[in-house]
C-alpha atoms as a PDB file:
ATOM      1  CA  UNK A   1     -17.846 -20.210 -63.636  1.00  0.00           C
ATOM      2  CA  UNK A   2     -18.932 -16.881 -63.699  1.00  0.00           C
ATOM      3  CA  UNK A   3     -17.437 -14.857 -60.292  1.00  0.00           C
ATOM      4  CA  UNK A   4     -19.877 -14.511 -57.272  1.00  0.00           C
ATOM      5  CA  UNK A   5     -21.433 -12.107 -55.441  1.00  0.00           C
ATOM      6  CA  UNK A   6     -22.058 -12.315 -51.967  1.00  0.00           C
ATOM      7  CA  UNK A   7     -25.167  -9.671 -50.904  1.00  0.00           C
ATOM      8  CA  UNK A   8     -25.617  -9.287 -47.003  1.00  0.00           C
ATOM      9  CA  UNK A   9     -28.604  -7.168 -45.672  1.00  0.00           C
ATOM     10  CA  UNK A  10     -28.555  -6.037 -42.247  1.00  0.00           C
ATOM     11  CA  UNK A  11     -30.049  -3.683 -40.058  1.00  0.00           C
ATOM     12  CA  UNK A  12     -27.736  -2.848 -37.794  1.00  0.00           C
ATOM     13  CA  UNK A  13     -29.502  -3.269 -34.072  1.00  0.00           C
ATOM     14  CA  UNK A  14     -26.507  -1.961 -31.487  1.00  0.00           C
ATOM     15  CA  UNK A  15     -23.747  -0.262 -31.608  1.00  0.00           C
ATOM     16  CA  UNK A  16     -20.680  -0.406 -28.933  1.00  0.00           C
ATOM     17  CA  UNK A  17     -17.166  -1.108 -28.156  1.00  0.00           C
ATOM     18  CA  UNK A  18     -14.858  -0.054 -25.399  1.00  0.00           C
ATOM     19  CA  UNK A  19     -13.562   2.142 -25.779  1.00  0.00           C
ATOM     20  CA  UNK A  20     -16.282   3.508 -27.861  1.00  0.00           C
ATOM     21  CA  UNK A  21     -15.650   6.139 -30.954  1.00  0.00           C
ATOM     22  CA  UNK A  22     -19.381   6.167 -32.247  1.00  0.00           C
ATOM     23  CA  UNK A  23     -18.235   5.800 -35.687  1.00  0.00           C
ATOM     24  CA  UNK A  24     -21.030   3.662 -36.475  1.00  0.00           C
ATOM     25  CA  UNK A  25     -24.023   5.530 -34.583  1.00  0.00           C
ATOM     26  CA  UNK A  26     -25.126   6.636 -37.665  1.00  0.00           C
ATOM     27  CA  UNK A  27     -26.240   3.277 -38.523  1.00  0.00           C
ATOM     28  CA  UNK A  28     -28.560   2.380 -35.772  1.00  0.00           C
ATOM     29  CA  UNK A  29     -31.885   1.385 -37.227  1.00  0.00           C
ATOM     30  CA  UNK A  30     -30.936   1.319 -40.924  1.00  0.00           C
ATOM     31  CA  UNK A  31     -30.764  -1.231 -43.408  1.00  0.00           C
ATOM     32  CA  UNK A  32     -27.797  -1.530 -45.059  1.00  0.00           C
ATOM     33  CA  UNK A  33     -26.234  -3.572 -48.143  1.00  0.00           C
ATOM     34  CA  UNK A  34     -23.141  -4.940 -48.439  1.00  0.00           C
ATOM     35  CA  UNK A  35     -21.866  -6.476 -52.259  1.00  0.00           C
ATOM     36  CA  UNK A  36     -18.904  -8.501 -51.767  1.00  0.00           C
ATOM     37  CA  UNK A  37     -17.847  -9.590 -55.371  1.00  0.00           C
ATOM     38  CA  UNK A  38     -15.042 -12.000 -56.412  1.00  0.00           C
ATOM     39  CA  UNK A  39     -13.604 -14.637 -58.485  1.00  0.00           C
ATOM     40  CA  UNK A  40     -12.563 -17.520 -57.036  1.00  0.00           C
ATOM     41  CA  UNK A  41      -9.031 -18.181 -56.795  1.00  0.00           C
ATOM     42  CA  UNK A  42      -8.299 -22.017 -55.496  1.00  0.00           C
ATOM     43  CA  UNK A  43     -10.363 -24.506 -54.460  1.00  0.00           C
ATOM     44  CA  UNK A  44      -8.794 -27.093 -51.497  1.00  0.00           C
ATOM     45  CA  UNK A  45     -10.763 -30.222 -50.769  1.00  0.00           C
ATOM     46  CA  UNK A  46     -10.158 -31.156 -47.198  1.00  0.00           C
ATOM     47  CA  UNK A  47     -12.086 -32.748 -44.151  1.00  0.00           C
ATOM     48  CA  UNK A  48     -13.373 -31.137 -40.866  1.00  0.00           C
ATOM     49  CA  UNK A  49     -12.026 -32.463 -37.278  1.00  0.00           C
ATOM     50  CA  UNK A  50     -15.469 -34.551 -37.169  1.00  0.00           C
ATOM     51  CA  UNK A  51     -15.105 -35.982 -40.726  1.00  0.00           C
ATOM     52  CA  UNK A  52     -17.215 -33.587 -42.762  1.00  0.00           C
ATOM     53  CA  UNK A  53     -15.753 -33.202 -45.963  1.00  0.00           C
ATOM     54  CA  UNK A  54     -14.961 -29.451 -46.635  1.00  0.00           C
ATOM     55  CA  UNK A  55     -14.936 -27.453 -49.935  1.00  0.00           C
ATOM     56  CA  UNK A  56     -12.428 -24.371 -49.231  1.00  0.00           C
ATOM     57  CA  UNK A  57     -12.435 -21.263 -51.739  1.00  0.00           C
ATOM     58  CA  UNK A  58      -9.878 -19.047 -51.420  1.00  0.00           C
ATOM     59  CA  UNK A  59     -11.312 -15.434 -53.094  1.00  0.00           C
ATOM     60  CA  UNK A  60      -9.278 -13.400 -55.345  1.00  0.00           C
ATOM     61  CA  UNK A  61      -9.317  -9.921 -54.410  1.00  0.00           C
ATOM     62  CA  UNK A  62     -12.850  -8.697 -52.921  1.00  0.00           C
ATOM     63  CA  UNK A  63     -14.689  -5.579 -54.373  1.00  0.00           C
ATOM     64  CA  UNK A  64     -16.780  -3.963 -52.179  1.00  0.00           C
ATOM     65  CA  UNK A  65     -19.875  -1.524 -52.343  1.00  0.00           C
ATOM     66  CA  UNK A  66     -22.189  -0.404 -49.086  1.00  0.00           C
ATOM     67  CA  UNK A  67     -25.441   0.495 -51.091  1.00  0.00           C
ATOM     68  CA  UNK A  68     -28.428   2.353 -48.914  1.00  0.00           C
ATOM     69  CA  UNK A  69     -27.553   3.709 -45.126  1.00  0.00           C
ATOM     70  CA  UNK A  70     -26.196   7.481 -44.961  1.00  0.00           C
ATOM     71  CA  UNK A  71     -22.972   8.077 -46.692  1.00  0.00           C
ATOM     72  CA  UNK A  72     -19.829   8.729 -44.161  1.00  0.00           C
ATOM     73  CA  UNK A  73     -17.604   6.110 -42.700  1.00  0.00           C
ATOM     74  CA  UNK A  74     -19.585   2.981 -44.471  1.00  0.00           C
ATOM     75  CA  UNK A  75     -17.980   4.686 -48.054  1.00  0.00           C
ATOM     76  CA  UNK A  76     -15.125   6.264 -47.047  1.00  0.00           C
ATOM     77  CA  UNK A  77     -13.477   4.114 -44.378  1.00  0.00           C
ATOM     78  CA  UNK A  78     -15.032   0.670 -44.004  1.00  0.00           C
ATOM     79  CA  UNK A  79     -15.421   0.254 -48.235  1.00  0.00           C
ATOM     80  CA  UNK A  80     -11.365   1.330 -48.775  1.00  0.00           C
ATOM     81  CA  UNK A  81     -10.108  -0.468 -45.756  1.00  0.00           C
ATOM     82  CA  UNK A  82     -11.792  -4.459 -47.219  1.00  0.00           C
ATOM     83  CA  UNK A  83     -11.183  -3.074 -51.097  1.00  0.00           C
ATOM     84  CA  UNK A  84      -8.753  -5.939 -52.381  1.00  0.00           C
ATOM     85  CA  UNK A  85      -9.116  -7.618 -49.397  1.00  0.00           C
ATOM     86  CA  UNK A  86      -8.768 -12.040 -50.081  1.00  0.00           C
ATOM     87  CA  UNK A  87     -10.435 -14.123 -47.369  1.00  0.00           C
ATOM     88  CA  UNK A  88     -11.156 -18.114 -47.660  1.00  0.00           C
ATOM     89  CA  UNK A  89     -15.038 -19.492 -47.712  1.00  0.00           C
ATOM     90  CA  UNK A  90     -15.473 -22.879 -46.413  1.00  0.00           C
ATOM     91  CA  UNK A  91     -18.572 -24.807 -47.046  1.00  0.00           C
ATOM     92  CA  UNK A  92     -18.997 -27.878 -45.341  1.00  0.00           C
ATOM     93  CA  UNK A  93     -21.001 -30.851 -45.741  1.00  0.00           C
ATOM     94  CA  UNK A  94     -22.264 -32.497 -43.218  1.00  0.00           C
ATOM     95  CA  UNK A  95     -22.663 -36.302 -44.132  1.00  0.00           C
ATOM     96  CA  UNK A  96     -24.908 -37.363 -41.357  1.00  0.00           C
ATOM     97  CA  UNK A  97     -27.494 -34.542 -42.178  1.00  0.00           C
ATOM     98  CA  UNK A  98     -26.770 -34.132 -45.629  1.00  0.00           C
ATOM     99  CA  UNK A  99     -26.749 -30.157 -44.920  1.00  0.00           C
ATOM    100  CA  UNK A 100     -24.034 -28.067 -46.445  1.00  0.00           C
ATOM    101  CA  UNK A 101     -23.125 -25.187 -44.570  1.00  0.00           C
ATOM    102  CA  UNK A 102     -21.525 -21.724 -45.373  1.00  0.00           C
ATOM    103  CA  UNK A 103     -18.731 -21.208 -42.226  1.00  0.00           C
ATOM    104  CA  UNK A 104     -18.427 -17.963 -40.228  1.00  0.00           C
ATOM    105  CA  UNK A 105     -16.542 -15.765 -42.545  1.00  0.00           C
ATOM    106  CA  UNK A 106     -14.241 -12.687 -41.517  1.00  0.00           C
ATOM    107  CA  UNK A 107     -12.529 -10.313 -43.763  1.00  0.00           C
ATOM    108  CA  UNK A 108     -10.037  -7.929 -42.375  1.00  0.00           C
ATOM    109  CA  UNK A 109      -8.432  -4.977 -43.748  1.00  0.00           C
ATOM    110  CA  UNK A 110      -4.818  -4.447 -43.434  1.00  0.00           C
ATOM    111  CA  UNK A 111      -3.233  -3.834 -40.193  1.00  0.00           C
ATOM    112  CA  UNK A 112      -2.773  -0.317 -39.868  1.00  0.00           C
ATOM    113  CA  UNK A 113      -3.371   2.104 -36.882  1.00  0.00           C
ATOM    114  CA  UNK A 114      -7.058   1.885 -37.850  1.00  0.00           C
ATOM    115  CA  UNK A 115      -8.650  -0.760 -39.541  1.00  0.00           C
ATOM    116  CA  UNK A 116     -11.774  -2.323 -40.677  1.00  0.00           C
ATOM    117  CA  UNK A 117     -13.411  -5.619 -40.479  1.00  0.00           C
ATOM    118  CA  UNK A 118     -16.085  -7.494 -41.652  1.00  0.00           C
ATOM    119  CA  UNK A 119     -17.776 -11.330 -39.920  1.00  0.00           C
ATOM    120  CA  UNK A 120     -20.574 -12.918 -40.985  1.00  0.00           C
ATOM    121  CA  UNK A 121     -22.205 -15.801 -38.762  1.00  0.00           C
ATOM    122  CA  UNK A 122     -22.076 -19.382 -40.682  1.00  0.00           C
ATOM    123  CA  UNK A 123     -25.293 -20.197 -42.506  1.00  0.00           C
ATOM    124  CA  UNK A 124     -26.946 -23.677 -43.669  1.00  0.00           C
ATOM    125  CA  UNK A 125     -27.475 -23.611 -47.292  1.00  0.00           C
ATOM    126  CA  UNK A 126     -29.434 -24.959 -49.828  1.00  0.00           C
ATOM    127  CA  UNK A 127     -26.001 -26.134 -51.812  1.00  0.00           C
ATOM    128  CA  UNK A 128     -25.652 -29.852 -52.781  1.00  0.00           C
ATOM    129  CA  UNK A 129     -22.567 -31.888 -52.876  1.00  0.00           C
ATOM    130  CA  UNK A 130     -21.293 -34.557 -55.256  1.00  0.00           C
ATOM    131  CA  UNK A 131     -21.332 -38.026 -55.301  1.00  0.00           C
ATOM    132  CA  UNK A 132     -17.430 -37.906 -53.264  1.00  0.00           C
ATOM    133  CA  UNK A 133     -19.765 -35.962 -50.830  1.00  0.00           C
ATOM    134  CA  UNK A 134     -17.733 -32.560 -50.948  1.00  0.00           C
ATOM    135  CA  UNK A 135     -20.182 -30.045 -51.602  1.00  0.00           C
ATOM    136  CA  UNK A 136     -20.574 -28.491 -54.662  1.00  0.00           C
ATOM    137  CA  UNK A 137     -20.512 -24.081 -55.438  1.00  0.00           C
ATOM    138  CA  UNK A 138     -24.095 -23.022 -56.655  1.00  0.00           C
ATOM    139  CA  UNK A 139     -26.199 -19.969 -55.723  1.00  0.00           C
ATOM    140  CA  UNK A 140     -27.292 -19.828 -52.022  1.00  0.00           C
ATOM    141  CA  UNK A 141     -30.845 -18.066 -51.925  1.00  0.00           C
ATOM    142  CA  UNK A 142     -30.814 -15.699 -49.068  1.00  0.00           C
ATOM    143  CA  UNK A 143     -30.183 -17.027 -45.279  1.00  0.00           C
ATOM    144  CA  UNK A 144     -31.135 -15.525 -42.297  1.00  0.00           C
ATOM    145  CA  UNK A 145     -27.100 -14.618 -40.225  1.00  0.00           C
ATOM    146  CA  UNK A 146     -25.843 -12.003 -38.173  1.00  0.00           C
ATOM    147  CA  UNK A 147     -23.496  -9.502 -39.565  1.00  0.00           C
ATOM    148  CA  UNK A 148     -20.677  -7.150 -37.998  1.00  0.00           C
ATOM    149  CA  UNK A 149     -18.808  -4.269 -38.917  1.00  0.00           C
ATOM    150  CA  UNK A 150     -15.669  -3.696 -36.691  1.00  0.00           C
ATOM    151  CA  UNK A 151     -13.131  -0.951 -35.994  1.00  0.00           C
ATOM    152  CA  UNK A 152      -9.798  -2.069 -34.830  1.00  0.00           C
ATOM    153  CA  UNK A 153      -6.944  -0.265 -33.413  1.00  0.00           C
ATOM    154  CA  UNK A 154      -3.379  -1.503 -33.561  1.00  0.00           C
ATOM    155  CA  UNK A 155      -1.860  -2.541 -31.919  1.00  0.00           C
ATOM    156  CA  UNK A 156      -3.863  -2.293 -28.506  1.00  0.00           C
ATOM    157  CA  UNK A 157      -7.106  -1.777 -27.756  1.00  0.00           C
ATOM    158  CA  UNK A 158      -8.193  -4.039 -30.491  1.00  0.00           C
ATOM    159  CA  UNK A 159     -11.661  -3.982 -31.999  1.00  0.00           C
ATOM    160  CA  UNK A 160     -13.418  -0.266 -30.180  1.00  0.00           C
ATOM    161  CA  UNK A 161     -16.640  -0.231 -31.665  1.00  0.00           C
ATOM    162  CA  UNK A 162     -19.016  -3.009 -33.240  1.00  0.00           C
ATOM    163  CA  UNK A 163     -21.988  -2.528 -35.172  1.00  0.00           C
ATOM    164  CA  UNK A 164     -24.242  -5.442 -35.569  1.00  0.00           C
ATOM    165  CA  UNK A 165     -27.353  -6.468 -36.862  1.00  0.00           C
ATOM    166  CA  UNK A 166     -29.331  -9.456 -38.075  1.00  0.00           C
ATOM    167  CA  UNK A 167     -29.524  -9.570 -41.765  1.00  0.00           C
ATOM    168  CA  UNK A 168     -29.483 -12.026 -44.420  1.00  0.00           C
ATOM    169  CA  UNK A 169     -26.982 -13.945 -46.806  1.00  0.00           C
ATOM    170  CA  UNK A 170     -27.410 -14.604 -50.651  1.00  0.00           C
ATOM    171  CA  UNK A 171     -24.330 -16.376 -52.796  1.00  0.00           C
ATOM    172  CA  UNK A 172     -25.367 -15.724 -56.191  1.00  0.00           C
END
């Protein structure tokens, strides 16, 4: 299998955090795309507290390009701090409604004094899932989600500014 590519498109809608470095002002109002690429590095069958079975992927590491938005902390903070990054997708089938769903997904950069993060909200997909009912990988065509972009400090105050936005998800 040939490695994905996850695309996100957001417009980032608000801005915030407490306490608040406006980092990610510039964003406000713009449309921005994210290309997570990578090849996937284990698979783990395993089942959900309710039963669902559950197809885990654990990424190699993540390559990451911000493409359209103004050039500044996007490039050259958020992009190096998730470069190489490994997270785990976990796409879940659920048997009753025969729906297989893409999970909330967070990637993280290193803990450092100041760090970057990525989540993504959990999307229902048009993936199908084999006769053992665990779903099977295929392309997702683009979902409607809600993406953020954190910055975290370390080891207190945590996360001081969020940009968010809705935006959609394609698995290609």
């Amino acid at each position: 299998m040939r490695a994905p590519l996850i695309a996100v498109l957001a417009a980032i809608i608000l801005v915030g955090g407490n306490p608040h470095t406006g980092i990610f002002d510039g964003v406000v109002g713009v449309s921005v795309d994210y290309w997570l690429a990578f090849d996937v590095a284990g698979e783990d069958r395993t089942t959900a507290s309710g039963g669902s079975p559950q197809l885990n992927l654990t990424t190699g590491p993540l390559h990451v390009t911000f493409r359209g938005g103004p050039d500044g902390p996007l490039r050259t903070l958020v992009q190096p701090s998730l470069e190489g990054r490994t997270t785990v997708l976990t796409l879940t089938h659920n048997v009753g409604s025969g729906a297989v769903r893409l999970e909330d997904l967070a990637i993280h950069g290193a803990s450092s004094a100041e760090f970057f993060g990525f989540t993504m909200a959990g999307v229902d997909t048009t993936l199908g899932h084999g006769s053992d009912d665990y779903p099977v990988l295929g392309p997702i065509p683009a979902r409607a989600t809600v993406a953020n972009l954190g910055r975290f400090e370390d080891p207190t105050p945590g996360v001081t500014d969020l940009a968010s936005g809705e935006g959609s998800l394609a698995l290609d």
